[in-house]
C-alpha atoms as a PDB file:
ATOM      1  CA  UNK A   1     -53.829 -99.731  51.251  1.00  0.00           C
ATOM      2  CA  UNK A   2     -54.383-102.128  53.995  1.00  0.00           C
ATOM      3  CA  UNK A   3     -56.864 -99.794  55.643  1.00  0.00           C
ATOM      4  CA  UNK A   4     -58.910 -98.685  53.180  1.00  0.00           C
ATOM      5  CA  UNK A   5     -62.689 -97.418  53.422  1.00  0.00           C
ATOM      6  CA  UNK A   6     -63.236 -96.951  49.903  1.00  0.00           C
ATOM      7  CA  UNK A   7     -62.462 -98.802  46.598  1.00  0.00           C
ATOM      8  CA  UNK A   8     -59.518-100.588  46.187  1.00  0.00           C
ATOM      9  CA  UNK A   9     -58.794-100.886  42.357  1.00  0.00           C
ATOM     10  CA  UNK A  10     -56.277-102.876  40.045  1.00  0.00           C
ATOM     11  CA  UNK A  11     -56.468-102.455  36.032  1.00  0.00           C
ATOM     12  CA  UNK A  12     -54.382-103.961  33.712  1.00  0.00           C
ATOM     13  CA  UNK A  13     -54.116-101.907  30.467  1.00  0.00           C
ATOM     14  CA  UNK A  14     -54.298-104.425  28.124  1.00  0.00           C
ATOM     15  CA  UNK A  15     -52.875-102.354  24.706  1.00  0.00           C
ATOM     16  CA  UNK A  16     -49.786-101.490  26.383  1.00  0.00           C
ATOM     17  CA  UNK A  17     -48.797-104.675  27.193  1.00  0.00           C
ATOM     18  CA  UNK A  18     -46.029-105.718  24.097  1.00  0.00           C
ATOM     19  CA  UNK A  19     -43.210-107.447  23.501  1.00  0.00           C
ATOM     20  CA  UNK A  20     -40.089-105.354  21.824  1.00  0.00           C
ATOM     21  CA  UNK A  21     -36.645-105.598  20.793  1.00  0.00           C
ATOM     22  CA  UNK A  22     -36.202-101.748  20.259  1.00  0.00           C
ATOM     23  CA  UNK A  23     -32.186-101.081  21.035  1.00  0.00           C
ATOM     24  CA  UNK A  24     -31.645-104.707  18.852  1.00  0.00           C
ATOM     25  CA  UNK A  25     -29.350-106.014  21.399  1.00  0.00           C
ATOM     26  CA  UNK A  26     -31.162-109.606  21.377  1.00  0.00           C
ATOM     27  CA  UNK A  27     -32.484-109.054  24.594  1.00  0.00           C
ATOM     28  CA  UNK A  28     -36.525-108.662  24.809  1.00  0.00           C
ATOM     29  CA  UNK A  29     -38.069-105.276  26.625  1.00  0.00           C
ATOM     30  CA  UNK A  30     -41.558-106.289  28.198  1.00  0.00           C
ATOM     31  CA  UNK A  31     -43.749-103.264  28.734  1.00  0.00           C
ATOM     32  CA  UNK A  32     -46.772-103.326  31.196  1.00  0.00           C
ATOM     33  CA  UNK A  33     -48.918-100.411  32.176  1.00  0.00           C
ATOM     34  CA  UNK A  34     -51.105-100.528  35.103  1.00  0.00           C
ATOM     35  CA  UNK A  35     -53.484 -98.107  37.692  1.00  0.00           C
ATOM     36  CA  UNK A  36     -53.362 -99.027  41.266  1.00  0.00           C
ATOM     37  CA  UNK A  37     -55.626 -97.008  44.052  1.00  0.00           C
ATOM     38  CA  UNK A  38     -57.579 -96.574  47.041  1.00  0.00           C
ATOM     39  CA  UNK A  39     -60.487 -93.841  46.382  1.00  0.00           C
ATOM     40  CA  UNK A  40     -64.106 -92.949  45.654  1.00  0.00           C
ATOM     41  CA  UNK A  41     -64.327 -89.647  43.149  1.00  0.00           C
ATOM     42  CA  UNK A  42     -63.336 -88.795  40.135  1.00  0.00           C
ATOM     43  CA  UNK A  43     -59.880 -87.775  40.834  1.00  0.00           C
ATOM     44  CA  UNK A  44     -56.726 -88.953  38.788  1.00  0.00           C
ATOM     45  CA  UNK A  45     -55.396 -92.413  39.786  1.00  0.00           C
ATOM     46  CA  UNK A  46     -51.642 -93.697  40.115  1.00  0.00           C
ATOM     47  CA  UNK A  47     -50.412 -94.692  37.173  1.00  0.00           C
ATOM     48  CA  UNK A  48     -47.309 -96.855  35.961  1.00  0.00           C
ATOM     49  CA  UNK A  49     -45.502 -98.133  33.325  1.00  0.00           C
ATOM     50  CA  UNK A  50     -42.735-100.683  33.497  1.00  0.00           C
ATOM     51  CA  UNK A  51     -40.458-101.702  31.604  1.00  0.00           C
ATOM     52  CA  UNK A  52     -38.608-104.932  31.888  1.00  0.00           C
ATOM     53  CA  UNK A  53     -35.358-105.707  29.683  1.00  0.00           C
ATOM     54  CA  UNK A  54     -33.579-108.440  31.179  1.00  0.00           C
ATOM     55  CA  UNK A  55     -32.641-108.091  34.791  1.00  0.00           C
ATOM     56  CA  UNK A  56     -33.183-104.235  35.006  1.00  0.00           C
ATOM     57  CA  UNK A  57     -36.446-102.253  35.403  1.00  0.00           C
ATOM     58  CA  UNK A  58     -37.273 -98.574  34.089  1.00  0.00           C
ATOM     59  CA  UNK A  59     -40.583 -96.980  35.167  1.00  0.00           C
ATOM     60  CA  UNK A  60     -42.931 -94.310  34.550  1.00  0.00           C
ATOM     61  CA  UNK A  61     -44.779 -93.351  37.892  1.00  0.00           C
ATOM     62  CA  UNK A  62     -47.596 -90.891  37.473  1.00  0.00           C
ATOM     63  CA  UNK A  63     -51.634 -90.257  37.718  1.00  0.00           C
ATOM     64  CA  UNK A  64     -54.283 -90.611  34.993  1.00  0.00           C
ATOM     65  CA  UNK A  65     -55.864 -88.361  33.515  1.00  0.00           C
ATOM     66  CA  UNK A  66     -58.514 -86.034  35.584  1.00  0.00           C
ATOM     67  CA  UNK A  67     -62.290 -88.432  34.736  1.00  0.00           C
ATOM     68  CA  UNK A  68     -63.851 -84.820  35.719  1.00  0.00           C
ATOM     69  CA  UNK A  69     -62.031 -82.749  32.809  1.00  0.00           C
ATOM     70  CA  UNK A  70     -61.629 -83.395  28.674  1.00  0.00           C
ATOM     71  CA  UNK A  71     -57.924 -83.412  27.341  1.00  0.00           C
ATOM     72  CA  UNK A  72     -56.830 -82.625  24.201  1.00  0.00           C
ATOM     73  CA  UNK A  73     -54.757 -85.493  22.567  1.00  0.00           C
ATOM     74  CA  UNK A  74     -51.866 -83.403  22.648  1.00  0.00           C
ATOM     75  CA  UNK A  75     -52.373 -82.857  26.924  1.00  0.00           C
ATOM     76  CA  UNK A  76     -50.167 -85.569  29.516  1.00  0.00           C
ATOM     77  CA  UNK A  77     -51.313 -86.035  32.535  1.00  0.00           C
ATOM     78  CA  UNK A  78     -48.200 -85.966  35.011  1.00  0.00           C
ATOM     79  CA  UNK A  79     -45.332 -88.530  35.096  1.00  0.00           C
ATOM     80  CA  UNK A  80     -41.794 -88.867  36.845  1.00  0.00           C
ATOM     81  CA  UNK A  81     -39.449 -90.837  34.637  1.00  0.00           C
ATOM     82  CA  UNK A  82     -36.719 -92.608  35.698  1.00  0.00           C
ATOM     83  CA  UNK A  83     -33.188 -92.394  35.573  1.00  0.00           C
ATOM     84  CA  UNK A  84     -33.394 -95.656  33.826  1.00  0.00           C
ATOM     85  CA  UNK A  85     -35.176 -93.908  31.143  1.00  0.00           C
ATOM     86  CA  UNK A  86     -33.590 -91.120  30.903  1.00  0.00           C
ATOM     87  CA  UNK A  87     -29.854 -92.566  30.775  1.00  0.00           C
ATOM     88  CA  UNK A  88     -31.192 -95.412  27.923  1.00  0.00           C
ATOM     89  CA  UNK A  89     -31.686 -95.373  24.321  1.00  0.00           C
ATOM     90  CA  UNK A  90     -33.756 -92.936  23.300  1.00  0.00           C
ATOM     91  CA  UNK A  91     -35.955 -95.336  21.078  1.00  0.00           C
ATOM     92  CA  UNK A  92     -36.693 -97.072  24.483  1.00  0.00           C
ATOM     93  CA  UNK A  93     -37.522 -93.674  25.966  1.00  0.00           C
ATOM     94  CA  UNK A  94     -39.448 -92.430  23.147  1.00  0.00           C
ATOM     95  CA  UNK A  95     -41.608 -95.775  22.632  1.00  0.00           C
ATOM     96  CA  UNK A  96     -42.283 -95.705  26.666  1.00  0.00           C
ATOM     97  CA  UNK A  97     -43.869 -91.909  26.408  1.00  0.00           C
ATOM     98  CA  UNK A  98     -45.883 -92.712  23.324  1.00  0.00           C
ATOM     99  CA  UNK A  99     -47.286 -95.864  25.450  1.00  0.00           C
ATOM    100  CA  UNK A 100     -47.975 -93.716  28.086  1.00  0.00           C
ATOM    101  CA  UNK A 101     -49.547 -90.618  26.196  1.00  0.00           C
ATOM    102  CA  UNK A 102     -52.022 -93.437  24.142  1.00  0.00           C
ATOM    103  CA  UNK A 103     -52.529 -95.599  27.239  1.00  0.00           C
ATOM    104  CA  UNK A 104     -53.359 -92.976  29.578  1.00  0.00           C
ATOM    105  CA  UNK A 105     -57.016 -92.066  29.568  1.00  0.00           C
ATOM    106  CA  UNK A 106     -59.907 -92.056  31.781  1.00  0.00           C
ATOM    107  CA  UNK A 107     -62.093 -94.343  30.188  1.00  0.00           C
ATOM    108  CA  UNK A 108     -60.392 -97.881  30.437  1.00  0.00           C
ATOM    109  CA  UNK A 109     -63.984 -99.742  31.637  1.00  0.00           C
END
């Protein structure tokens, strides 16, 4: 993004950030969720969703939600998840899509 020409944007989503314990091993999982682009329209932007739990990392990479189109609360917007993710718990796995399902929409400002 060194060379943009248009707007270079960072948002914190602020409701996704929490604190959890949801395997109970003792060991904390810190979630953060965050857009990150270089554009000027209306298009989706690139979404993620971390997870930290000690020394490893999952992730959800995606977009947003199209601005220019009106979802349904039952529509995603398109994600990879991780191996991380998908080898874990599946409480871990199931709290990280709900975080990204209610996190991810267009109107964050």
């Amino acid at each position: 993004m060194k060379n943009c020409e248009f707007d270079i944007s960072t948002y914190f989503i602020d409701p996704a950030l929490s604190v959890t314990d949801l395997n109970g091993n003792g060991t904390n999982e810190i979630w953060i969720m965050y857009r990150l682009g270089c554009k000027s329209d209306v298009s989706p932007w690139p979404l993620k969703l971390i997870l930290y739990e000690g020394k490893e990392k999952s992730a959800i990479r995606g977009e947003t939600r199209d601005y220019s189109e009106t979802y349904a609360a039952e529509q995603d917007s398109r994600k990879k998840i991780d191996d991380n993710f998908k080898n874990g718990d599946d409480r871990i796995l199931n709290y990280a899509l709900k975080l990204w399902k209610k996190n991810n929409i267009p109107n964050w400002e």
